[in-house]
PDB file of N, CA and C in Angstrom:
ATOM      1  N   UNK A   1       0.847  -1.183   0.000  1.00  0.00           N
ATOM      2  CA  UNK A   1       0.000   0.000   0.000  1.00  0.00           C
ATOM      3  C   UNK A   1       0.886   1.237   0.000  1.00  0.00           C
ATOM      4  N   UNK A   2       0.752   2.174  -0.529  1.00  0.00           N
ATOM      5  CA  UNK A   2       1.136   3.505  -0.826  1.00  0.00           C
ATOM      6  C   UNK A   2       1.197   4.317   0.633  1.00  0.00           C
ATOM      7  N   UNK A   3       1.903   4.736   0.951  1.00  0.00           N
ATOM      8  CA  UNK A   3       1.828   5.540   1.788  1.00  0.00           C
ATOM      9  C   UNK A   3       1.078   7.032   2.004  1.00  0.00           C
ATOM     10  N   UNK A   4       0.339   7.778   2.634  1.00  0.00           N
ATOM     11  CA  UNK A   4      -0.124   9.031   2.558  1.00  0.00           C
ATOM     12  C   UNK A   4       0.925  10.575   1.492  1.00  0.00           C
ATOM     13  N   UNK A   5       1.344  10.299   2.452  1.00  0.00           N
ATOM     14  CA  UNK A   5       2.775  11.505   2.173  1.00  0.00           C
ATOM     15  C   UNK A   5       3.022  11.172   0.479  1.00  0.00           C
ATOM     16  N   UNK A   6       3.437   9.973   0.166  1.00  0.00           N
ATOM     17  CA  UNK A   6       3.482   9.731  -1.541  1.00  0.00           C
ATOM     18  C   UNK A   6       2.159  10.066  -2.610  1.00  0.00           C
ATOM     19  N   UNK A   7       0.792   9.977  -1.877  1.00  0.00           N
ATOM     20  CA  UNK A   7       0.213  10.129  -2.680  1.00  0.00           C
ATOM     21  C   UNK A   7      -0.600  11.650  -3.077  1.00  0.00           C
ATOM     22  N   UNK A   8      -0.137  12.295  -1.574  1.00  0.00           N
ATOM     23  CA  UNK A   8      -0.460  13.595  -1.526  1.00  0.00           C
ATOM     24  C   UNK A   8       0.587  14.413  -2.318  1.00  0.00           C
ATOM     25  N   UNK A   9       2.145  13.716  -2.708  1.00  0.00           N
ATOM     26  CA  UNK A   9       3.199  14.389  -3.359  1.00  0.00           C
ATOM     27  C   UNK A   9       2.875  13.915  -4.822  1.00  0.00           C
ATOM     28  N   UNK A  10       2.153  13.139  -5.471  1.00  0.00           N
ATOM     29  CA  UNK A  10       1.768  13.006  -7.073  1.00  0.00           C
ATOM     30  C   UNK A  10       0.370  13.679  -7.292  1.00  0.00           C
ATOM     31  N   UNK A  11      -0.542  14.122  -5.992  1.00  0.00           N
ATOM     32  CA  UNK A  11      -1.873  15.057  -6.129  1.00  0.00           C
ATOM     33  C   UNK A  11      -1.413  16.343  -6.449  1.00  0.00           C
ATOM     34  N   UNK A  12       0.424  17.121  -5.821  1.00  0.00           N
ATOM     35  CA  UNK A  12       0.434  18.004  -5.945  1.00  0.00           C
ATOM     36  C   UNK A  12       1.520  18.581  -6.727  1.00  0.00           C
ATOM     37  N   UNK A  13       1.989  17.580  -7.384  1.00  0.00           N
ATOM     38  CA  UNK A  13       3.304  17.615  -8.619  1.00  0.00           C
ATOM     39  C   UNK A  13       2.630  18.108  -9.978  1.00  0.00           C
ATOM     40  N   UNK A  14       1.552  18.216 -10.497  1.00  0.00           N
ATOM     41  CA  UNK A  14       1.411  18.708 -11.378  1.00  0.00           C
ATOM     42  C   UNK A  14       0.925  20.164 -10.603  1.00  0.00           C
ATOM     43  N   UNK A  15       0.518  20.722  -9.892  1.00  0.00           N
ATOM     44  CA  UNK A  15       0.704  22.180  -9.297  1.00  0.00           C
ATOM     45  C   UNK A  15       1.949  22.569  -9.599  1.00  0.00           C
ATOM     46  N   UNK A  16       2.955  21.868  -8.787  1.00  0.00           N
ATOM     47  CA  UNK A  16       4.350  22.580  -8.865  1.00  0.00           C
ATOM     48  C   UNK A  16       4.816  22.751  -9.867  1.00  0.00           C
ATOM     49  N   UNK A  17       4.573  21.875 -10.866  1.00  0.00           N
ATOM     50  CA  UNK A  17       5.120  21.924 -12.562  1.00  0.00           C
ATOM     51  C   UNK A  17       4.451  22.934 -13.169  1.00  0.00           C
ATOM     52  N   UNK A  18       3.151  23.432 -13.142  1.00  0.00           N
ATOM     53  CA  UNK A  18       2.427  24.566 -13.665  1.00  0.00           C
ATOM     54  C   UNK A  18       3.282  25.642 -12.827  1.00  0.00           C
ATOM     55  N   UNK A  19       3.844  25.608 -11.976  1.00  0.00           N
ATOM     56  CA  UNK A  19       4.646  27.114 -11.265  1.00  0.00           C
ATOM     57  C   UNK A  19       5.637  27.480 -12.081  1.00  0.00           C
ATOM     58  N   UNK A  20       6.286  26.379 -12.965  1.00  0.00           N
ATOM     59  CA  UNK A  20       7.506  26.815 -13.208  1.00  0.00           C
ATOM     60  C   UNK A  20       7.110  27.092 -14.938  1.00  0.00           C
ATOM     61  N   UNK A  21       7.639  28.329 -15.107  1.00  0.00           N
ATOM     62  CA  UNK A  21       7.742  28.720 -16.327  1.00  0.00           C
ATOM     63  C   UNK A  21       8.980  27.815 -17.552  1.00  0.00           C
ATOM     64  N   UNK A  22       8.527  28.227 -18.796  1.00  0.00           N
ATOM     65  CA  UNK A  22       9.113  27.521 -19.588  1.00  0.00           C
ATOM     66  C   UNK A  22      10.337  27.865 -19.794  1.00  0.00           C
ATOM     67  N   UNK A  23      11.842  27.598 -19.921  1.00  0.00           N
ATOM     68  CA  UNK A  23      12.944  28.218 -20.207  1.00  0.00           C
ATOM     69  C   UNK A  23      13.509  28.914 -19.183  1.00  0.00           C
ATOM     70  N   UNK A  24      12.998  28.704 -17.733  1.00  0.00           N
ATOM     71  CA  UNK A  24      13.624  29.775 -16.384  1.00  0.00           C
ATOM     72  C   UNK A  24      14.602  28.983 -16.268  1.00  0.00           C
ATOM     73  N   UNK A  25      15.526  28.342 -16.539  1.00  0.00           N
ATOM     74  CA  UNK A  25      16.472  27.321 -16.376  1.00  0.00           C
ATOM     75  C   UNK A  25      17.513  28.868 -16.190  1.00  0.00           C
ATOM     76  N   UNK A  26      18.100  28.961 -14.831  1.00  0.00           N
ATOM     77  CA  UNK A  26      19.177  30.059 -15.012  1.00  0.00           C
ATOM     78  C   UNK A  26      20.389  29.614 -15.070  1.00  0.00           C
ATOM     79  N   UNK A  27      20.835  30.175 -15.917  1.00  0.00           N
ATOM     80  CA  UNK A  27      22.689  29.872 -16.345  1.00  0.00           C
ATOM     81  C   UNK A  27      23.166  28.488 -17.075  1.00  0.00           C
ATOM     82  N   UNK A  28      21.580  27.777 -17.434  1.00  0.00           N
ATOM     83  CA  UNK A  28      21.555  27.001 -18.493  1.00  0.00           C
ATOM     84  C   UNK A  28      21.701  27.225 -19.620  1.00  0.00           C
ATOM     85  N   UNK A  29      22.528  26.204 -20.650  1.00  0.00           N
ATOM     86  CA  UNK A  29      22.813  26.777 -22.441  1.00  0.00           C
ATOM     87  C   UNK A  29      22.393  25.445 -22.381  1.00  0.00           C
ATOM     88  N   UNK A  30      21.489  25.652 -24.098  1.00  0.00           N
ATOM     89  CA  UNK A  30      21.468  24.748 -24.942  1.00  0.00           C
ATOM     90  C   UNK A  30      22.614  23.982 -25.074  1.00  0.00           C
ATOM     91  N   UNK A  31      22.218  22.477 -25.302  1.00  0.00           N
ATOM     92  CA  UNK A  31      23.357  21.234 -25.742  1.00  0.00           C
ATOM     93  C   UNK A  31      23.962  21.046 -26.714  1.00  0.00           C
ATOM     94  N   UNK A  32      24.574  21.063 -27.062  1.00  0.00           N
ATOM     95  CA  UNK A  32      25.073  20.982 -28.849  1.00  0.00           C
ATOM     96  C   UNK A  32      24.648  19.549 -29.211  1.00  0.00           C
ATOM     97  N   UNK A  33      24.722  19.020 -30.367  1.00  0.00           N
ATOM     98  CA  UNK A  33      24.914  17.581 -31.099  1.00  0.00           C
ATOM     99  C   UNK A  33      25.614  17.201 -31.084  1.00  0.00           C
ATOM    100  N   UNK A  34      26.432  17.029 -30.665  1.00  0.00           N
ATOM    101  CA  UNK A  34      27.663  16.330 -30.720  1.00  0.00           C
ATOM    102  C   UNK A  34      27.367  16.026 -29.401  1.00  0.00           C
ATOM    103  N   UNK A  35      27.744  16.908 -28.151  1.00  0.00           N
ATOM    104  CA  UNK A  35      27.911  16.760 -26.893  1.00  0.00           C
ATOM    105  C   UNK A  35      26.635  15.889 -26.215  1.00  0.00           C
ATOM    106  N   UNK A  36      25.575  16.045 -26.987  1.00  0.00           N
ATOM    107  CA  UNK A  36      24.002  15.233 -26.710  1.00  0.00           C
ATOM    108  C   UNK A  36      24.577  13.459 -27.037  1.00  0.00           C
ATOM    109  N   UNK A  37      24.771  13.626 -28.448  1.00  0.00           N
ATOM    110  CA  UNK A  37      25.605  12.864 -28.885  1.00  0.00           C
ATOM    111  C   UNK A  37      26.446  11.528 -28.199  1.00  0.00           C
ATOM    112  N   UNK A  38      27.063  12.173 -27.769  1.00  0.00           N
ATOM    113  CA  UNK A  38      28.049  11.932 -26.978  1.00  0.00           C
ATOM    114  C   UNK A  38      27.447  11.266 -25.556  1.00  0.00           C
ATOM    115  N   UNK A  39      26.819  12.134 -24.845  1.00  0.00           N
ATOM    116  CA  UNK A  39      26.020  11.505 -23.587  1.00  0.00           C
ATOM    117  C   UNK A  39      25.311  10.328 -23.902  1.00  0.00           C
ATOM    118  N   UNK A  40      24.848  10.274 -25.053  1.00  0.00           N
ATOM    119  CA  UNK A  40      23.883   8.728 -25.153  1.00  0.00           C
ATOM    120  C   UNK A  40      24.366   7.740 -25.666  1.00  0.00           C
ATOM    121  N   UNK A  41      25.945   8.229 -26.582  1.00  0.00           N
ATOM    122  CA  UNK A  41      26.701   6.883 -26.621  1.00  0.00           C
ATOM    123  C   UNK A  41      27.575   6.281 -25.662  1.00  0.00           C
ATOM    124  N   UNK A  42      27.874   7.397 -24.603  1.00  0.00           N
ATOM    125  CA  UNK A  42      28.359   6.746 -23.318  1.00  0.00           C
ATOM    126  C   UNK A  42      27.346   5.808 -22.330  1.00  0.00           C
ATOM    127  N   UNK A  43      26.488   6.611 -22.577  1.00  0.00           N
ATOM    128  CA  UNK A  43      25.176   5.983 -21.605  1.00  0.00           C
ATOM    129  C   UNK A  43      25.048   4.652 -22.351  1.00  0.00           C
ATOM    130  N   UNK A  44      25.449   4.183 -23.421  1.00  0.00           N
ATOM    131  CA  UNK A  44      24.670   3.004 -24.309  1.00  0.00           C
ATOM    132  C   UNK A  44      25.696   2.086 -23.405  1.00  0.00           C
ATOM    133  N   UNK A  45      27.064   2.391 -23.692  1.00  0.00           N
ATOM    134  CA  UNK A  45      28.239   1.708 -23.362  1.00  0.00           C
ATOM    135  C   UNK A  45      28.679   0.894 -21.755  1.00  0.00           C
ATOM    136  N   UNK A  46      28.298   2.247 -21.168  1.00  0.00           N
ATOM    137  CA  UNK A  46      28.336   2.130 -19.490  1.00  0.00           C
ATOM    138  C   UNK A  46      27.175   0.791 -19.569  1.00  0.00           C
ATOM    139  N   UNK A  47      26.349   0.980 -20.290  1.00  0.00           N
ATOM    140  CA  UNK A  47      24.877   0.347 -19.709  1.00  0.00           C
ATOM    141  C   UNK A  47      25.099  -1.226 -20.123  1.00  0.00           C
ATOM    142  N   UNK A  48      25.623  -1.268 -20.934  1.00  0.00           N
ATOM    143  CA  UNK A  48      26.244  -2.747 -22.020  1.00  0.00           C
ATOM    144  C   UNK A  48      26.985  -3.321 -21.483  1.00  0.00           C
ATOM    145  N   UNK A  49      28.248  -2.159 -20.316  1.00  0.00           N
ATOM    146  CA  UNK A  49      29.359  -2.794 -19.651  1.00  0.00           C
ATOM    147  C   UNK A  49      28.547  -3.686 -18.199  1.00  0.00           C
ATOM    148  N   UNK A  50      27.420  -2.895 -17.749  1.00  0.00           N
ATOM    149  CA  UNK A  50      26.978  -3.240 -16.393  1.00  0.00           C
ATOM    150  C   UNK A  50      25.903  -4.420 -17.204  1.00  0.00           C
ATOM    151  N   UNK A  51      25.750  -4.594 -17.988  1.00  0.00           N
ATOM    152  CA  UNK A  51      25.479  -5.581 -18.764  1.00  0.00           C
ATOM    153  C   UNK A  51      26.108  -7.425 -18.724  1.00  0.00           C
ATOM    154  N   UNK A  52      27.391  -6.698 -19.255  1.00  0.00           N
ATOM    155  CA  UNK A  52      28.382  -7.723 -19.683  1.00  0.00           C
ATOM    156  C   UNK A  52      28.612  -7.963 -18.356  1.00  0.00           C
ATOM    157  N   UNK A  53      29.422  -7.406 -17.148  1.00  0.00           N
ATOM    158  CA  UNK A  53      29.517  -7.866 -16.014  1.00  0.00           C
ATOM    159  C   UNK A  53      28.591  -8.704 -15.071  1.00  0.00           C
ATOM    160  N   UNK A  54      27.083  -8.107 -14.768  1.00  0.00           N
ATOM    161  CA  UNK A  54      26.013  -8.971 -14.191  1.00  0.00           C
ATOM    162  C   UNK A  54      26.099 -10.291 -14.820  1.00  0.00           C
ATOM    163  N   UNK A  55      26.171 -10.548 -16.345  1.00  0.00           N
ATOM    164  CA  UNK A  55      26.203 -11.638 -17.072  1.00  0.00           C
ATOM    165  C   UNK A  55      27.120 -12.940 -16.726  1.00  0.00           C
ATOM    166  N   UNK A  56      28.559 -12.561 -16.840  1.00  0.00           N
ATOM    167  CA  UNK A  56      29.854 -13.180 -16.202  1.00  0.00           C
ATOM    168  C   UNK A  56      29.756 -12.972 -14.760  1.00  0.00           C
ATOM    169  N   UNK A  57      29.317 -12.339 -13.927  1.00  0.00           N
ATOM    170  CA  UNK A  57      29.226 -12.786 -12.438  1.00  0.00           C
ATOM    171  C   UNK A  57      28.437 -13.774 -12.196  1.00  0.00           C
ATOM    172  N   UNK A  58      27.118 -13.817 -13.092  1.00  0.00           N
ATOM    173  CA  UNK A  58      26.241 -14.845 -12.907  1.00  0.00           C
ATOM    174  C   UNK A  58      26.631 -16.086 -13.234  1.00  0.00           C
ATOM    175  N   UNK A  59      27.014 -15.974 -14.428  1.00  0.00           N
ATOM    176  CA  UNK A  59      27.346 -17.468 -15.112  1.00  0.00           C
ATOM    177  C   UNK A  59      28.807 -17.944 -14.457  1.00  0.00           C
ATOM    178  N   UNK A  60      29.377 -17.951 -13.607  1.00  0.00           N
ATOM    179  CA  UNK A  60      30.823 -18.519 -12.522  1.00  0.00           C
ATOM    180  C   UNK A  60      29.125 -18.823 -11.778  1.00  0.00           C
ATOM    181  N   UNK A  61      28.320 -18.478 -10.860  1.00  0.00           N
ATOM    182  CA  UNK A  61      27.602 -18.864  -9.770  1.00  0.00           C
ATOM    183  C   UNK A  61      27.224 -20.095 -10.306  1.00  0.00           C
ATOM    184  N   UNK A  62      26.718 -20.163 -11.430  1.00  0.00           N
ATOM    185  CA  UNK A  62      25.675 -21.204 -12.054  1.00  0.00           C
ATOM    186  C   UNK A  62      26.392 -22.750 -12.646  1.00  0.00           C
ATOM    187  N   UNK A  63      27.736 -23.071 -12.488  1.00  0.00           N
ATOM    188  CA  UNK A  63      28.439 -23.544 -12.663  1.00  0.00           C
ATOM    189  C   UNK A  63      28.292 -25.026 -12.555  1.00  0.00           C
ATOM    190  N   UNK A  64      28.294 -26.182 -12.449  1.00  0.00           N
ATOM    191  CA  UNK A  64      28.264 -27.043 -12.191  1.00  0.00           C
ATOM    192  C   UNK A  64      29.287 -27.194 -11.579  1.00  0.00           C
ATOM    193  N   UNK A  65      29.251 -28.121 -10.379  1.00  0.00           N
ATOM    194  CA  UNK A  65      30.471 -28.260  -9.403  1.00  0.00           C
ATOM    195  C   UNK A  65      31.036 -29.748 -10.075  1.00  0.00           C
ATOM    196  N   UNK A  66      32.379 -30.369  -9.674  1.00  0.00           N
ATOM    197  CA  UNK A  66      32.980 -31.913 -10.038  1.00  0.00           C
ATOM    198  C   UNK A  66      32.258 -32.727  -9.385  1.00  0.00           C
ATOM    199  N   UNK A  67      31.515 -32.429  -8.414  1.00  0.00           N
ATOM    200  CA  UNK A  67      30.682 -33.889  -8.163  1.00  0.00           C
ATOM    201  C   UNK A  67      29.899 -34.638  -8.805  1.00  0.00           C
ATOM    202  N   UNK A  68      29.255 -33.975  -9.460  1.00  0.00           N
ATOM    203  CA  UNK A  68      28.667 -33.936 -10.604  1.00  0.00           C
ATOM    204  C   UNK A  68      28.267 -35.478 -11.259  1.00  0.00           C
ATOM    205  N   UNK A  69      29.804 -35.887 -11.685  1.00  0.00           N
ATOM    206  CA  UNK A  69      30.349 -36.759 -11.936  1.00  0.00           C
ATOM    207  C   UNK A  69      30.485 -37.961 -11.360  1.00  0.00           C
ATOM    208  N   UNK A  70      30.034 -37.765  -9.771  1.00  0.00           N
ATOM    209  CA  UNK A  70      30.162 -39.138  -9.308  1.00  0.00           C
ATOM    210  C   UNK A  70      29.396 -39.639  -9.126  1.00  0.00           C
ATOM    211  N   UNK A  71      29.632 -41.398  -8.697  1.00  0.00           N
ATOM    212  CA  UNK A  71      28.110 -42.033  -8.924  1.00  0.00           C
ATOM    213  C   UNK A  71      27.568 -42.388  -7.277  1.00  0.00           C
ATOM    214  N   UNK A  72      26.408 -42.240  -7.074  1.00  0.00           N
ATOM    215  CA  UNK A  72      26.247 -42.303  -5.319  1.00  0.00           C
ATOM    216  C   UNK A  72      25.094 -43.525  -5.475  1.00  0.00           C
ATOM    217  N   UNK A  73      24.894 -44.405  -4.690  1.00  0.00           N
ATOM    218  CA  UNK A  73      24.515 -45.801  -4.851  1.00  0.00           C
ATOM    219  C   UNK A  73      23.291 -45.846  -3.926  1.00  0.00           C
ATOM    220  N   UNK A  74      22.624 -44.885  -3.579  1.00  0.00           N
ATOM    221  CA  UNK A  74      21.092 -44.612  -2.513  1.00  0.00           C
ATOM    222  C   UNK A  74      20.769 -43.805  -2.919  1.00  0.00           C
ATOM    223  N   UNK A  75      21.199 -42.932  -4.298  1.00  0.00           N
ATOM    224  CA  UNK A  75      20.232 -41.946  -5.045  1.00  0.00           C
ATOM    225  C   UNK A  75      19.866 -42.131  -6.514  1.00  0.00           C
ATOM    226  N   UNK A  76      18.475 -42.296  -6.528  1.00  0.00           N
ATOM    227  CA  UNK A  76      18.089 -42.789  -8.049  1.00  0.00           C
ATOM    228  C   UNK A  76      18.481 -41.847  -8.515  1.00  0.00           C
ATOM    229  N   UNK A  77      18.370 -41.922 -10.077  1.00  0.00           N
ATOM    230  CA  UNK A  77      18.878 -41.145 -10.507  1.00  0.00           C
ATOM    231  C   UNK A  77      20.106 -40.590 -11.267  1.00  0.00           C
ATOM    232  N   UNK A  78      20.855 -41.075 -10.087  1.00  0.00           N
ATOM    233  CA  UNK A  78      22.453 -40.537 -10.563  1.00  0.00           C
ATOM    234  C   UNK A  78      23.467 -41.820 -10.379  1.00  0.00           C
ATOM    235  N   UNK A  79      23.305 -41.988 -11.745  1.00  0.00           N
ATOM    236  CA  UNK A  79      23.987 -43.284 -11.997  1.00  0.00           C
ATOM    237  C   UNK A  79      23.556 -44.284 -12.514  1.00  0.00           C
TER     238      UNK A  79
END
């Protein structure tokens, strides 16, 4: 269940967003293309790397151990 306080802060987030005018961003400049650019091919990369890592941490866990291999003589099954 939602808490009070959270749902009284999404009743009153579109208020606060109507306060703020369009473009009051102070001492903000426009982004160039390149530099936009740039942010979303890093972002692709970073995101691919935390990717590739979760992947190879997982797959060492999931491993099959050498026992594997042996035969145990009171468990159907294996063997």
């Amino acid at each position: 269940m939602v808490p009070p306080g959270n749902i009284l802060l999404l009743l009153l987030l579109p208020v606060a967003a109507a306060q703020i005018t369009p473009g009051s961003c102070s001492g903000c400049g426009p982004l160039s293309l390149p530099l936009l650019a740039g942010l979303v091919a890093t972002d692709a990369v970073v995101s691919l790397l935390i990717v590739v890592v979760v992947f190879l941490c997982a797959r060492q866990r999931s491993r099959p151990t050498q026992e594997d291999g042996k035969i145990y003589i009171n468990m159907p099954g294996r063997g």
